[in-house]
PDB file of N, CA and C in Angstrom:
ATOM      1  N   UNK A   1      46.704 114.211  30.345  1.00  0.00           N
ATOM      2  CA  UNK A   1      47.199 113.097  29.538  1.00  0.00           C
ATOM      3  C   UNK A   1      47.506 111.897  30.415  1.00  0.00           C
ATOM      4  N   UNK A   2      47.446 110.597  29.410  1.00  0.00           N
ATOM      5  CA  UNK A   2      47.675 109.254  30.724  1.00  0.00           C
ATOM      6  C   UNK A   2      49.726 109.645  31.592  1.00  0.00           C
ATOM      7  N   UNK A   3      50.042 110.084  30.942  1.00  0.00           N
ATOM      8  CA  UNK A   3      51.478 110.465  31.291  1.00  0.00           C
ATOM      9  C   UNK A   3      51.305 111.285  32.805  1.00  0.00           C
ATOM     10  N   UNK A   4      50.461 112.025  32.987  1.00  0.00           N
ATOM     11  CA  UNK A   4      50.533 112.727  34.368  1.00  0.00           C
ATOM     12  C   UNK A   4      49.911 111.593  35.018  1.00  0.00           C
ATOM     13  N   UNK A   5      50.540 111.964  36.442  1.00  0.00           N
ATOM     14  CA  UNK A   5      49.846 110.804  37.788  1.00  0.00           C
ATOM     15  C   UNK A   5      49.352 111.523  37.967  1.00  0.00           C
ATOM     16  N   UNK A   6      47.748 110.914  38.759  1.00  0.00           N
ATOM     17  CA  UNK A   6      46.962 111.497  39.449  1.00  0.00           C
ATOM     18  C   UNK A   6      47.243 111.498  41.449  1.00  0.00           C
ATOM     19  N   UNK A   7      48.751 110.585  41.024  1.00  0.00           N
ATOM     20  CA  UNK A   7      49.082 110.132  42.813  1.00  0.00           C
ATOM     21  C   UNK A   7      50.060 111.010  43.067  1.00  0.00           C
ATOM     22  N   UNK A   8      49.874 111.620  43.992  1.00  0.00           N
ATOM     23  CA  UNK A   8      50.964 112.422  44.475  1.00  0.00           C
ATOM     24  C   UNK A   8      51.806 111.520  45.978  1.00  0.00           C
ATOM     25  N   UNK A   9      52.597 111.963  46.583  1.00  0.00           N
ATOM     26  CA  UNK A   9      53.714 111.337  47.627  1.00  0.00           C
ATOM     27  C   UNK A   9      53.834 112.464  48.429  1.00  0.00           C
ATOM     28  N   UNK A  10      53.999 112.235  49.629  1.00  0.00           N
ATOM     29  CA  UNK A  10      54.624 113.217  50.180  1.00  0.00           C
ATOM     30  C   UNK A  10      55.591 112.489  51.668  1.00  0.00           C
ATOM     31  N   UNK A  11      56.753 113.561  51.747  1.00  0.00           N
ATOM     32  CA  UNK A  11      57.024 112.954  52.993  1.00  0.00           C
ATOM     33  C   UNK A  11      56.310 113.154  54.362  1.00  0.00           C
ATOM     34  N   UNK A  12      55.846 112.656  54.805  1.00  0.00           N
ATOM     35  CA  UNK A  12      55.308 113.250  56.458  1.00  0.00           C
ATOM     36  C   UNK A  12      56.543 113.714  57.465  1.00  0.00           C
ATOM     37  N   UNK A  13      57.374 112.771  57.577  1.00  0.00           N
ATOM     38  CA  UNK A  13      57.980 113.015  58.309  1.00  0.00           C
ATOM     39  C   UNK A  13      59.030 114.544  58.558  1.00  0.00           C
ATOM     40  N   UNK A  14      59.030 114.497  57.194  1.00  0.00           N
ATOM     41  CA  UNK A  14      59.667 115.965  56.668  1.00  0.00           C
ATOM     42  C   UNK A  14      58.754 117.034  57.352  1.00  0.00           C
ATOM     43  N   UNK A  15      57.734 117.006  56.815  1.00  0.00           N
ATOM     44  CA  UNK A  15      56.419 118.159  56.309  1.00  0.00           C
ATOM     45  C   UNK A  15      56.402 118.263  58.134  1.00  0.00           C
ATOM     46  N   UNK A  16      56.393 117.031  58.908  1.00  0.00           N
ATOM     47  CA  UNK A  16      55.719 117.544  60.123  1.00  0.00           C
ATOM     48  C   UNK A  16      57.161 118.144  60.951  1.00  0.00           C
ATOM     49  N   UNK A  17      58.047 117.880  60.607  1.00  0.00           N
ATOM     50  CA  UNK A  17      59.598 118.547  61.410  1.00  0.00           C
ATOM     51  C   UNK A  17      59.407 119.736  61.155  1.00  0.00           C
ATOM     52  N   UNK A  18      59.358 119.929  59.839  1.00  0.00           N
ATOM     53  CA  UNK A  18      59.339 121.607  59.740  1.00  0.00           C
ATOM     54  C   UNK A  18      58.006 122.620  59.372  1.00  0.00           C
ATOM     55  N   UNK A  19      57.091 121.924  60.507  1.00  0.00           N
ATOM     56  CA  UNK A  19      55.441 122.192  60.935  1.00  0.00           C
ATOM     57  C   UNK A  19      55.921 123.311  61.598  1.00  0.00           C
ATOM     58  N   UNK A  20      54.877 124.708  61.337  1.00  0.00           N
ATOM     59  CA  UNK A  20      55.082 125.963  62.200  1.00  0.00           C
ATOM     60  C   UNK A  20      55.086 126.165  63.806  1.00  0.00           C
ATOM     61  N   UNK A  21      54.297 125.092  63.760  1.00  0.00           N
ATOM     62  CA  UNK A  21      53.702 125.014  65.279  1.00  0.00           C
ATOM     63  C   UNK A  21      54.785 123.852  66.071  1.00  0.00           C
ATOM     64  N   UNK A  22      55.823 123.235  65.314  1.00  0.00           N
ATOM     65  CA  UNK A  22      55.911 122.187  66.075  1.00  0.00           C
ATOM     66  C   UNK A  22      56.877 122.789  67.320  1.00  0.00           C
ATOM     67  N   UNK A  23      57.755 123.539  67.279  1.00  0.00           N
ATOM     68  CA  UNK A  23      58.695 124.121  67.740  1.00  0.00           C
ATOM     69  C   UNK A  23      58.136 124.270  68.925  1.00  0.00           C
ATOM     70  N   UNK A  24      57.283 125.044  69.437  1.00  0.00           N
ATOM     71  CA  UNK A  24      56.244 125.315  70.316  1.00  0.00           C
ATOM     72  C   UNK A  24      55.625 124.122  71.359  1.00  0.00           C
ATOM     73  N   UNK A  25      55.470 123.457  70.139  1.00  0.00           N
ATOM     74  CA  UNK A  25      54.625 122.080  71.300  1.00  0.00           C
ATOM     75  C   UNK A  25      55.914 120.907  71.650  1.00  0.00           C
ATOM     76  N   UNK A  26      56.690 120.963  70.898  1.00  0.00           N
ATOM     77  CA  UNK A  26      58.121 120.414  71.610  1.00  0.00           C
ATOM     78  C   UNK A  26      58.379 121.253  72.685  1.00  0.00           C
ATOM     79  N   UNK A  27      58.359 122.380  72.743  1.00  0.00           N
ATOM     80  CA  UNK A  27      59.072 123.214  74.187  1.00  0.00           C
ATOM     81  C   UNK A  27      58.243 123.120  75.212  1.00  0.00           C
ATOM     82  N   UNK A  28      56.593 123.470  75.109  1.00  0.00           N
ATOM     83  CA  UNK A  28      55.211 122.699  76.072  1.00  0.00           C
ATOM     84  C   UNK A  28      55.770 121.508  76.546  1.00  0.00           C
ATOM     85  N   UNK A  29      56.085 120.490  75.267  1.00  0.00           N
ATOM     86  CA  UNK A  29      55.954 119.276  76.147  1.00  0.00           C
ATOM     87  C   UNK A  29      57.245 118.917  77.149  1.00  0.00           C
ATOM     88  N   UNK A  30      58.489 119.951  76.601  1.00  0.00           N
ATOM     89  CA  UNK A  30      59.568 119.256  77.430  1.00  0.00           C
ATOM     90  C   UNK A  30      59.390 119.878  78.575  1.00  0.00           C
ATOM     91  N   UNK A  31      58.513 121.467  79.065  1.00  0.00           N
ATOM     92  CA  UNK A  31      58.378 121.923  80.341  1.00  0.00           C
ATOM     93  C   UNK A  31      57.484 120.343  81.232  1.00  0.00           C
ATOM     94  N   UNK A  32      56.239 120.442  80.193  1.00  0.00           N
ATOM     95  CA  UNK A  32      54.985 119.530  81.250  1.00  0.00           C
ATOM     96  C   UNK A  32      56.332 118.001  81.473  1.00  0.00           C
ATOM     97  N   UNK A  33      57.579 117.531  80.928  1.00  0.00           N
ATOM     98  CA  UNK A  33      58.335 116.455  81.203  1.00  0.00           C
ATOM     99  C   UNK A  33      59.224 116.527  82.426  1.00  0.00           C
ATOM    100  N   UNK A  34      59.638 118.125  82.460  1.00  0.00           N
ATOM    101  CA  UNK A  34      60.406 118.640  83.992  1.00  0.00           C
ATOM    102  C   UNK A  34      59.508 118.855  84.610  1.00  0.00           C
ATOM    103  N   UNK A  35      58.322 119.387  84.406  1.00  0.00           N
ATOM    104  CA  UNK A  35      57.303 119.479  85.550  1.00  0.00           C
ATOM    105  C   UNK A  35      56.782 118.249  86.128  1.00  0.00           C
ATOM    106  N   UNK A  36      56.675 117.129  85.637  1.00  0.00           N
ATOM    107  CA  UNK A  36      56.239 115.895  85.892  1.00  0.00           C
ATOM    108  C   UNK A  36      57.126 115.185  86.735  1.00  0.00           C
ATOM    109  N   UNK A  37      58.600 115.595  86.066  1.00  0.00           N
ATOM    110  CA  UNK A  37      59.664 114.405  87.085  1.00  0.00           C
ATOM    111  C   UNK A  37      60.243 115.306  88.689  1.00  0.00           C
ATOM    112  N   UNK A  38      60.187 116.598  88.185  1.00  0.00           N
ATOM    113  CA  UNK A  38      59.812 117.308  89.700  1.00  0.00           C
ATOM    114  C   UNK A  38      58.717 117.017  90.629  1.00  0.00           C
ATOM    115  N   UNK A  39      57.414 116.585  90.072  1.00  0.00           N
ATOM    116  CA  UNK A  39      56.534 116.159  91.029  1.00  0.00           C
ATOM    117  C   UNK A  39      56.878 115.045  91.330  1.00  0.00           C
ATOM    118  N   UNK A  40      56.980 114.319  90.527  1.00  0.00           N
ATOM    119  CA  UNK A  40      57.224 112.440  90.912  1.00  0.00           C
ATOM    120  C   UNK A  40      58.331 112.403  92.022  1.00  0.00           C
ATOM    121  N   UNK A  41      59.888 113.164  92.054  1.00  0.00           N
ATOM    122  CA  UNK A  41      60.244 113.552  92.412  1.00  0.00           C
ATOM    123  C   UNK A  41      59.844 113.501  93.987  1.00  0.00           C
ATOM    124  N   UNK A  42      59.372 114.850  94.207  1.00  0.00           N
ATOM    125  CA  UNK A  42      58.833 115.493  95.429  1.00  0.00           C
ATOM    126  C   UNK A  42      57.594 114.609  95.937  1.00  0.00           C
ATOM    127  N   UNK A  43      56.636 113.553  95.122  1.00  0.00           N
ATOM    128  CA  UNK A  43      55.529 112.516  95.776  1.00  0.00           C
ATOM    129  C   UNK A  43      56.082 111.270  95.852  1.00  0.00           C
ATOM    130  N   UNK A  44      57.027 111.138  94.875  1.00  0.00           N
ATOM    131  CA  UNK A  44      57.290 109.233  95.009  1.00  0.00           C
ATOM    132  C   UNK A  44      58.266 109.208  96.520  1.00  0.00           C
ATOM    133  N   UNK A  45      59.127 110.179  97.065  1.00  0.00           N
ATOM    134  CA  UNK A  45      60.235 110.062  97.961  1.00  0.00           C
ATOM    135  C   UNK A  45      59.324 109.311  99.580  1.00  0.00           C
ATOM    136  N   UNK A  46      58.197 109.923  99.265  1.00  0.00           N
ATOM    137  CA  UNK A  46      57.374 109.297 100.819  1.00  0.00           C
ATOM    138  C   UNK A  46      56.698 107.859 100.503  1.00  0.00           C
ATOM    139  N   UNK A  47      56.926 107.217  99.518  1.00  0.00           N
ATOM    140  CA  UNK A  47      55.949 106.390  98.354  1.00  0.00           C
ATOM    141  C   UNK A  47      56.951 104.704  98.522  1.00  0.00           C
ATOM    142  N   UNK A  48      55.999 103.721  99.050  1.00  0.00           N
ATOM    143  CA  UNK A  48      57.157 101.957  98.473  1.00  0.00           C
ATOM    144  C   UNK A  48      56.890 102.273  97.518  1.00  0.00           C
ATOM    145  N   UNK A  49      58.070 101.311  96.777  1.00  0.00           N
ATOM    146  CA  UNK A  49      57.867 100.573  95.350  1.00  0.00           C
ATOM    147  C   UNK A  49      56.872 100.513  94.631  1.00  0.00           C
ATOM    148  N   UNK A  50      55.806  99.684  95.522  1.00  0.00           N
ATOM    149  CA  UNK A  50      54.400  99.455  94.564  1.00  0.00           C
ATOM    150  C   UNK A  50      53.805 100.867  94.285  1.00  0.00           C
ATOM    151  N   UNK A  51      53.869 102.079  94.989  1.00  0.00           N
ATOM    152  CA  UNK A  51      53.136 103.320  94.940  1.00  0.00           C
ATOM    153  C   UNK A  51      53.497 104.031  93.819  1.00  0.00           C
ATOM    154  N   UNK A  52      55.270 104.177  94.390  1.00  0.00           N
ATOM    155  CA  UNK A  52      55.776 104.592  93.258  1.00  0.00           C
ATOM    156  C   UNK A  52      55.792 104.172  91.849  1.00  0.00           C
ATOM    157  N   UNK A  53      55.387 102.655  91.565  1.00  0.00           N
ATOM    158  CA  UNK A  53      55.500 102.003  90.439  1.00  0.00           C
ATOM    159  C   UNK A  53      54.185 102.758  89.861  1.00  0.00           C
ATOM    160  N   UNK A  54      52.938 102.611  90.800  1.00  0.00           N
ATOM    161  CA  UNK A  54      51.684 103.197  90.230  1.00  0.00           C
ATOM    162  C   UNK A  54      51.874 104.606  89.580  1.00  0.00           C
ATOM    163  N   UNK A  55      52.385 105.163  90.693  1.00  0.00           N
ATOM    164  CA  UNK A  55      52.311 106.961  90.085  1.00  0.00           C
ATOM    165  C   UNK A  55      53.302 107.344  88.785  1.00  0.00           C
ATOM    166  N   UNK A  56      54.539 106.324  88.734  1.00  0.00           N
ATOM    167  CA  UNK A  56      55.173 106.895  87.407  1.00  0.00           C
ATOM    168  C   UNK A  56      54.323 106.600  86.560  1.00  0.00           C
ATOM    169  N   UNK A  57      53.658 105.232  86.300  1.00  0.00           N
ATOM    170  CA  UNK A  57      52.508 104.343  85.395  1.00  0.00           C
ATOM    171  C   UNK A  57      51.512 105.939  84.641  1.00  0.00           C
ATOM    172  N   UNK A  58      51.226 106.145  85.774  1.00  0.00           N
ATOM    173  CA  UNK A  58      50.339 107.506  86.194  1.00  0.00           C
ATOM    174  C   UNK A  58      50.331 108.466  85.429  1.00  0.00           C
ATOM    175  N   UNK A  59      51.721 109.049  85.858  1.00  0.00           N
ATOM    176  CA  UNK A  59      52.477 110.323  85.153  1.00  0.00           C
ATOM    177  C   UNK A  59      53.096 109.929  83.751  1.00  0.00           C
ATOM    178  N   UNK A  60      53.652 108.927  83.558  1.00  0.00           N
ATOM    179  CA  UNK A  60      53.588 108.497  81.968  1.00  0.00           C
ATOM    180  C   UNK A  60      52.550 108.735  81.120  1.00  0.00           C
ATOM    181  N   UNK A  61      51.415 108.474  81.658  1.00  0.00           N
ATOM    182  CA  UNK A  61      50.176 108.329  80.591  1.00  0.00           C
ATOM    183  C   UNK A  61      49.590 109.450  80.419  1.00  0.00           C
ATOM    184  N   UNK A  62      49.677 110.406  81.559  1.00  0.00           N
ATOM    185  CA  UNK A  62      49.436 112.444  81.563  1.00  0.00           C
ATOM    186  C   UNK A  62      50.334 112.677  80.472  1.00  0.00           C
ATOM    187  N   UNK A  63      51.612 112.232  80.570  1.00  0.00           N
ATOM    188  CA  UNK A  63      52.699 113.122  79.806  1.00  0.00           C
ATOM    189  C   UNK A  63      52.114 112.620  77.934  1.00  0.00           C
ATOM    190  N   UNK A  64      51.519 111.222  77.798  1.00  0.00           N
ATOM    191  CA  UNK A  64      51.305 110.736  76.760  1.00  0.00           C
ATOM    192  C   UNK A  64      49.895 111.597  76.422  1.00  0.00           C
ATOM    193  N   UNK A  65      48.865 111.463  77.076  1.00  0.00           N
ATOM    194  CA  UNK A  65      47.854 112.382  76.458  1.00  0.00           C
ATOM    195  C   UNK A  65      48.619 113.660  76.267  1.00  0.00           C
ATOM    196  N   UNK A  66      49.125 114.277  77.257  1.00  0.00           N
ATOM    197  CA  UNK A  66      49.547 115.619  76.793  1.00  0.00           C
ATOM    198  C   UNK A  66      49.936 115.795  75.393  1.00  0.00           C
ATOM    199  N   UNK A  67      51.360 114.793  74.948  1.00  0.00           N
ATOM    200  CA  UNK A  67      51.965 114.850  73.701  1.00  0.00           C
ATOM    201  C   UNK A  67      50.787 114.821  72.743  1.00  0.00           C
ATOM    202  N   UNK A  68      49.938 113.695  72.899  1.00  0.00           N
ATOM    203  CA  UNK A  68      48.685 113.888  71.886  1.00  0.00           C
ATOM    204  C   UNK A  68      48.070 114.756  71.714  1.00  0.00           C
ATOM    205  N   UNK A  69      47.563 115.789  72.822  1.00  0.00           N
ATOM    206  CA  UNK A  69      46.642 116.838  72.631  1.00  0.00           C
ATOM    207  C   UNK A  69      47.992 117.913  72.127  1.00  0.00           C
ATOM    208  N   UNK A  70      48.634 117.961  72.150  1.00  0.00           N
ATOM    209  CA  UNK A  70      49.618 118.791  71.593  1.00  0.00           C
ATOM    210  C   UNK A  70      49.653 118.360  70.071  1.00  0.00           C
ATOM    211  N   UNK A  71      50.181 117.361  69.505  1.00  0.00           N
ATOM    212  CA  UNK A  71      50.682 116.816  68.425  1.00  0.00           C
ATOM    213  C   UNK A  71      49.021 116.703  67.116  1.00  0.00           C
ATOM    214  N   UNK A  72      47.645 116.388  67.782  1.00  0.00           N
ATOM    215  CA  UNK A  72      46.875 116.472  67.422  1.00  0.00           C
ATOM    216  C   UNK A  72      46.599 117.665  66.034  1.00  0.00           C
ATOM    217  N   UNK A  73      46.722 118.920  66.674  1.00  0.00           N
ATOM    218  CA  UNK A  73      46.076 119.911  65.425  1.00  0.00           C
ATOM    219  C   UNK A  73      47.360 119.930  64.775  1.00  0.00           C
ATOM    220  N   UNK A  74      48.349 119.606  65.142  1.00  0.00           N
ATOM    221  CA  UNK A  74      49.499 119.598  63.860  1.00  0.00           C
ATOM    222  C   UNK A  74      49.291 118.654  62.868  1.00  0.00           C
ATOM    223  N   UNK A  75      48.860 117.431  63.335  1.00  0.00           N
ATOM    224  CA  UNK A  75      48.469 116.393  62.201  1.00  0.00           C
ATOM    225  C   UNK A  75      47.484 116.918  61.469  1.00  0.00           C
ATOM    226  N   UNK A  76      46.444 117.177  62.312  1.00  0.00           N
ATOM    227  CA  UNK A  76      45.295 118.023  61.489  1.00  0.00           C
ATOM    228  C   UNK A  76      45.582 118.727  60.233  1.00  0.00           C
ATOM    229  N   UNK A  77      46.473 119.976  60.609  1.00  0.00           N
ATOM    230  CA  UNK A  77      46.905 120.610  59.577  1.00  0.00           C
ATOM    231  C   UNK A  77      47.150 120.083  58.766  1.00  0.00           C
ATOM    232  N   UNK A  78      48.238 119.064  59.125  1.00  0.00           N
ATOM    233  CA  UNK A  78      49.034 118.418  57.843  1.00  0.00           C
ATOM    234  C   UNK A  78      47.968 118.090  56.627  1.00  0.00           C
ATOM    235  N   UNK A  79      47.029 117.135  57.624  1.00  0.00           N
ATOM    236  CA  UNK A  79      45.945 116.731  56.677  1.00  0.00           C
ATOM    237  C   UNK A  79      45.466 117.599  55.749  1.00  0.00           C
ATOM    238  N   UNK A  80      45.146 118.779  56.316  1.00  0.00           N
ATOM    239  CA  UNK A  80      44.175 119.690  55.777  1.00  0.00           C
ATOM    240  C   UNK A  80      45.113 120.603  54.546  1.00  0.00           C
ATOM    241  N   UNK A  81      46.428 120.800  54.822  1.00  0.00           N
ATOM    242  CA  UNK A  81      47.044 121.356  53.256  1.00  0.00           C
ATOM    243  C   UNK A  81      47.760 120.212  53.119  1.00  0.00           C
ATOM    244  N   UNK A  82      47.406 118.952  52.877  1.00  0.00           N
ATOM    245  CA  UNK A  82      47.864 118.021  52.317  1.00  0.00           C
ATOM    246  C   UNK A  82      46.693 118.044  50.831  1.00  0.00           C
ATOM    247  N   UNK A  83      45.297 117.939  52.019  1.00  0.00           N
ATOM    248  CA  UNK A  83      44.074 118.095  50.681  1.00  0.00           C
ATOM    249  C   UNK A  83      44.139 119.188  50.132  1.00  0.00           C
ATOM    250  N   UNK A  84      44.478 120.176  50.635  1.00  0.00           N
ATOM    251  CA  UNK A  84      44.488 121.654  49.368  1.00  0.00           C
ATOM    252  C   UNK A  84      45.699 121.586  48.408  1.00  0.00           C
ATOM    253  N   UNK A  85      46.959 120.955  48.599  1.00  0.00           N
ATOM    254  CA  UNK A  85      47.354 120.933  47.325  1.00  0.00           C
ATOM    255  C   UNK A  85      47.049 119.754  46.748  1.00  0.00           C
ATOM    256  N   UNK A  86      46.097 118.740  47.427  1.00  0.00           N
ATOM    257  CA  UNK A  86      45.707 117.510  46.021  1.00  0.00           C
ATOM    258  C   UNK A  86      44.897 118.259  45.130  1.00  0.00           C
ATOM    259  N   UNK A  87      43.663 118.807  45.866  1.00  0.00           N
ATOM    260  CA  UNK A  87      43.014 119.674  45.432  1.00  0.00           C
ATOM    261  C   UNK A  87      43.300 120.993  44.214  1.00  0.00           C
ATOM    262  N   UNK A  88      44.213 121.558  44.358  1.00  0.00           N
ATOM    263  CA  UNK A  88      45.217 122.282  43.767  1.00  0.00           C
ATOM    264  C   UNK A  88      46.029 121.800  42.344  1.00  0.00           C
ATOM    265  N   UNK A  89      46.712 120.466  43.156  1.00  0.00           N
ATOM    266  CA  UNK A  89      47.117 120.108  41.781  1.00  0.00           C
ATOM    267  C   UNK A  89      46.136 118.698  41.025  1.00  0.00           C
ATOM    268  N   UNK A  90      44.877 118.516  41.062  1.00  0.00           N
ATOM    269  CA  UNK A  90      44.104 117.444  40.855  1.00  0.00           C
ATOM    270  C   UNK A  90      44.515 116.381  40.912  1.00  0.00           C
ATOM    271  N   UNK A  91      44.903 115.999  41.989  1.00  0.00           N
ATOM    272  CA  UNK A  91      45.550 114.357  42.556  1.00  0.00           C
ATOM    273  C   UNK A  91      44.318 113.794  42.976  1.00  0.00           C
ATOM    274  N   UNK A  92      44.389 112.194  42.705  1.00  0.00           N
ATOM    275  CA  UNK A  92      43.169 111.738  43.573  1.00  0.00           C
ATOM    276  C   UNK A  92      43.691 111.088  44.742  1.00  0.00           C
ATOM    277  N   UNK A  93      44.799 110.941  44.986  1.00  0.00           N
ATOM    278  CA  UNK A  93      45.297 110.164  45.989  1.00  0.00           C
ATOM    279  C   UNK A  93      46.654 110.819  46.223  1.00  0.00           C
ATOM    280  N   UNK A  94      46.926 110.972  47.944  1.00  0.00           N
ATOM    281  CA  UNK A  94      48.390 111.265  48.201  1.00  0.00           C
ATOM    282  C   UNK A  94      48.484 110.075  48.841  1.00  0.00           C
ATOM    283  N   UNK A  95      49.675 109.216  48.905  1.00  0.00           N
ATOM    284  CA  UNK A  95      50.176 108.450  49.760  1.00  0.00           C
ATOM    285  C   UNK A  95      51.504 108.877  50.159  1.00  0.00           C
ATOM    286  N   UNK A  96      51.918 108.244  51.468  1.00  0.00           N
ATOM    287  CA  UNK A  96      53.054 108.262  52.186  1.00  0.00           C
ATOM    288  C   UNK A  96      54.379 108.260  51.748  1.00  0.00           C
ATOM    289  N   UNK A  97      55.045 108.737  51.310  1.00  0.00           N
ATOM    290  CA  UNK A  97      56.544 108.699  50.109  1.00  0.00           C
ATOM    291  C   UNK A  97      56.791 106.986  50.912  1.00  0.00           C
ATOM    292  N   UNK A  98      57.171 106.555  51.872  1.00  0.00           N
ATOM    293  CA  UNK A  98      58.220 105.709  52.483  1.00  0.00           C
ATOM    294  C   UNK A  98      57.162 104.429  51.908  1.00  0.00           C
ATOM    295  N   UNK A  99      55.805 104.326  51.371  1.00  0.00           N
ATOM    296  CA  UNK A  99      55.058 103.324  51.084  1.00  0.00           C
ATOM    297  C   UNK A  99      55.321 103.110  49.770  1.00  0.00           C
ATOM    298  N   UNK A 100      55.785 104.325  49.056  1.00  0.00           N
ATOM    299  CA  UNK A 100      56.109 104.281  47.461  1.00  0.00           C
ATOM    300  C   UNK A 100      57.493 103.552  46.746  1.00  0.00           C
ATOM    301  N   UNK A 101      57.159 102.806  45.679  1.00  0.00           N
ATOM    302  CA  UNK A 101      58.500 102.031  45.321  1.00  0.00           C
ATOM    303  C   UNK A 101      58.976 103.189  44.639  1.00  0.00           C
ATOM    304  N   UNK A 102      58.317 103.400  43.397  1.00  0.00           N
ATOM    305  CA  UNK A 102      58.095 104.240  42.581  1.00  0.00           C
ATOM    306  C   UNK A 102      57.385 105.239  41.745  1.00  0.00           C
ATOM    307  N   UNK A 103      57.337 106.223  41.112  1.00  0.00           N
ATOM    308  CA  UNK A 103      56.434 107.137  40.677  1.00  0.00           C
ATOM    309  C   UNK A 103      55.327 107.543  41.980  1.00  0.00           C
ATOM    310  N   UNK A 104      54.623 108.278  41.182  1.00  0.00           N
ATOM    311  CA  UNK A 104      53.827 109.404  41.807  1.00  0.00           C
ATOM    312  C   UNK A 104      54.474 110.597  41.892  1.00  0.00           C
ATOM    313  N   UNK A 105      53.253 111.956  42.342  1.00  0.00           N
ATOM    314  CA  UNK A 105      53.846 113.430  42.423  1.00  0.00           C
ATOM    315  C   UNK A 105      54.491 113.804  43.649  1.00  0.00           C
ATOM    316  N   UNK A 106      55.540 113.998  43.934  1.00  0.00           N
ATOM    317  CA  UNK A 106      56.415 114.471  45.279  1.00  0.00           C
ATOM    318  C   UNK A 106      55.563 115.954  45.331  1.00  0.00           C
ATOM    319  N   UNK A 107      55.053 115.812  46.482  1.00  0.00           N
ATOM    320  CA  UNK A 107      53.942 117.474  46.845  1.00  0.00           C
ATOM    321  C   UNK A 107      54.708 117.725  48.264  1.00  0.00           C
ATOM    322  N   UNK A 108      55.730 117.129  48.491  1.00  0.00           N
ATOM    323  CA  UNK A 108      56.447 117.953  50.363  1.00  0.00           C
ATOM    324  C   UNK A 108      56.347 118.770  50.429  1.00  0.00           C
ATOM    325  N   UNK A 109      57.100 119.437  49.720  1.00  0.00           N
ATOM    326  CA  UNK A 109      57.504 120.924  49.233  1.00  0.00           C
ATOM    327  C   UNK A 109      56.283 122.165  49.064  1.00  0.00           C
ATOM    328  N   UNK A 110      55.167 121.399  48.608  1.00  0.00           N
ATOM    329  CA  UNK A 110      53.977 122.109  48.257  1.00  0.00           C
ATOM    330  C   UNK A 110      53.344 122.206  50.108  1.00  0.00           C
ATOM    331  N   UNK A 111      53.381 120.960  50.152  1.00  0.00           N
ATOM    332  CA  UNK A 111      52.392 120.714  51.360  1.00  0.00           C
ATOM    333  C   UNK A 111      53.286 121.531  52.556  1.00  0.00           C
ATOM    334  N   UNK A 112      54.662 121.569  53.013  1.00  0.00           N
ATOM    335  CA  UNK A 112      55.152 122.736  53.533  1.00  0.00           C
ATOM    336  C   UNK A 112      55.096 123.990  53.475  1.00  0.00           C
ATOM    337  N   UNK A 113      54.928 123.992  52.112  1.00  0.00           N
ATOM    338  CA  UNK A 113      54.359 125.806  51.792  1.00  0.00           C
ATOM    339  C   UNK A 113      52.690 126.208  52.056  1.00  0.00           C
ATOM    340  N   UNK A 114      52.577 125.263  51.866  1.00  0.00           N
ATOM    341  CA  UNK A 114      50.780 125.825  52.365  1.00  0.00           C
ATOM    342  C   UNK A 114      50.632 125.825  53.342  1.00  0.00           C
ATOM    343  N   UNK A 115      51.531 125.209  54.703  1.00  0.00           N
ATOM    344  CA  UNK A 115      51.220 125.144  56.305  1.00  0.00           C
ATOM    345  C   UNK A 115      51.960 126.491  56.215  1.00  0.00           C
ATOM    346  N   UNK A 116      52.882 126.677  55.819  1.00  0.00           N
ATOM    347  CA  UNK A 116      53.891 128.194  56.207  1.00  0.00           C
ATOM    348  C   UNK A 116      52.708 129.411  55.742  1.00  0.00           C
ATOM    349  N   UNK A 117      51.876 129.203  54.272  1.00  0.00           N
ATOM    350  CA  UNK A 117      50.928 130.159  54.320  1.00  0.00           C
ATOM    351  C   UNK A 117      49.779 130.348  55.342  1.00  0.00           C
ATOM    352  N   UNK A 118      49.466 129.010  55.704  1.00  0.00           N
ATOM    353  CA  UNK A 118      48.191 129.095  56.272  1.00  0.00           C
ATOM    354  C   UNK A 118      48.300 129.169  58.400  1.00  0.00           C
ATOM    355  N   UNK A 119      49.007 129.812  58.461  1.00  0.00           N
ATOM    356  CA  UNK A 119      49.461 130.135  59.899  1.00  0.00           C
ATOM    357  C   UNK A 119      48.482 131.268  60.366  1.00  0.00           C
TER     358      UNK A 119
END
């Protein structure tokens, strides 16, 4: 009926906090963050300024791909039982809850339960 939306909402920010996997790649990344400032650490102490300026530059941008290749298949997921419950509940569109004034289908809840199934 015209009364049902075909738009559903969801929060991301929610859905990805309480992602199965995230727990995991937060604890990865805070080791590879002590492992990094232990090296910098132990290489910048023989290192001027300018060296040292290079190598943190350096080690910042390792620690940043890292977070990405970590954070990557979690988004993935998200994506992927984001489309199985549009799919599910015949939405043609999910958008971002925080973009929404009003209306549309709140699917968080859904889209959390299908990452918790699909582990």
């Amino acid at each position: 009926s015209a009364a049902t939306s075909s738009v559903g909402v969801v929060d991301y920010r929610q859905v990805g906090s309480q992602h199965p996997q995230l727990a995991a790649a937060n604890a990865e990344m805070q080791k590879a963050s002590q492992e990094a400032q232990a090296d910098f650490e132990k290489k910048s102490a023989s290192m001027n300024d300018q060296e040292k300026s290079d190598y943190y530059q350096q080690t910042m941008q390792r620690l940043q791909q890292k977070n990405e290749e970590l954070m990557e298949p979690i988004e993935n997921s998200i994506q992927d039982a984001v489309k199985k419950v549009a799919e599910k509940k015949g939405l043609s569109v999910v958008i971002e809850k925080g973009a929404v004034v009003y209306g549309g289908q709140d699917v968080t809840q859904d889209v959390i339960k299908e990452l918790g199934s699909s582990k």
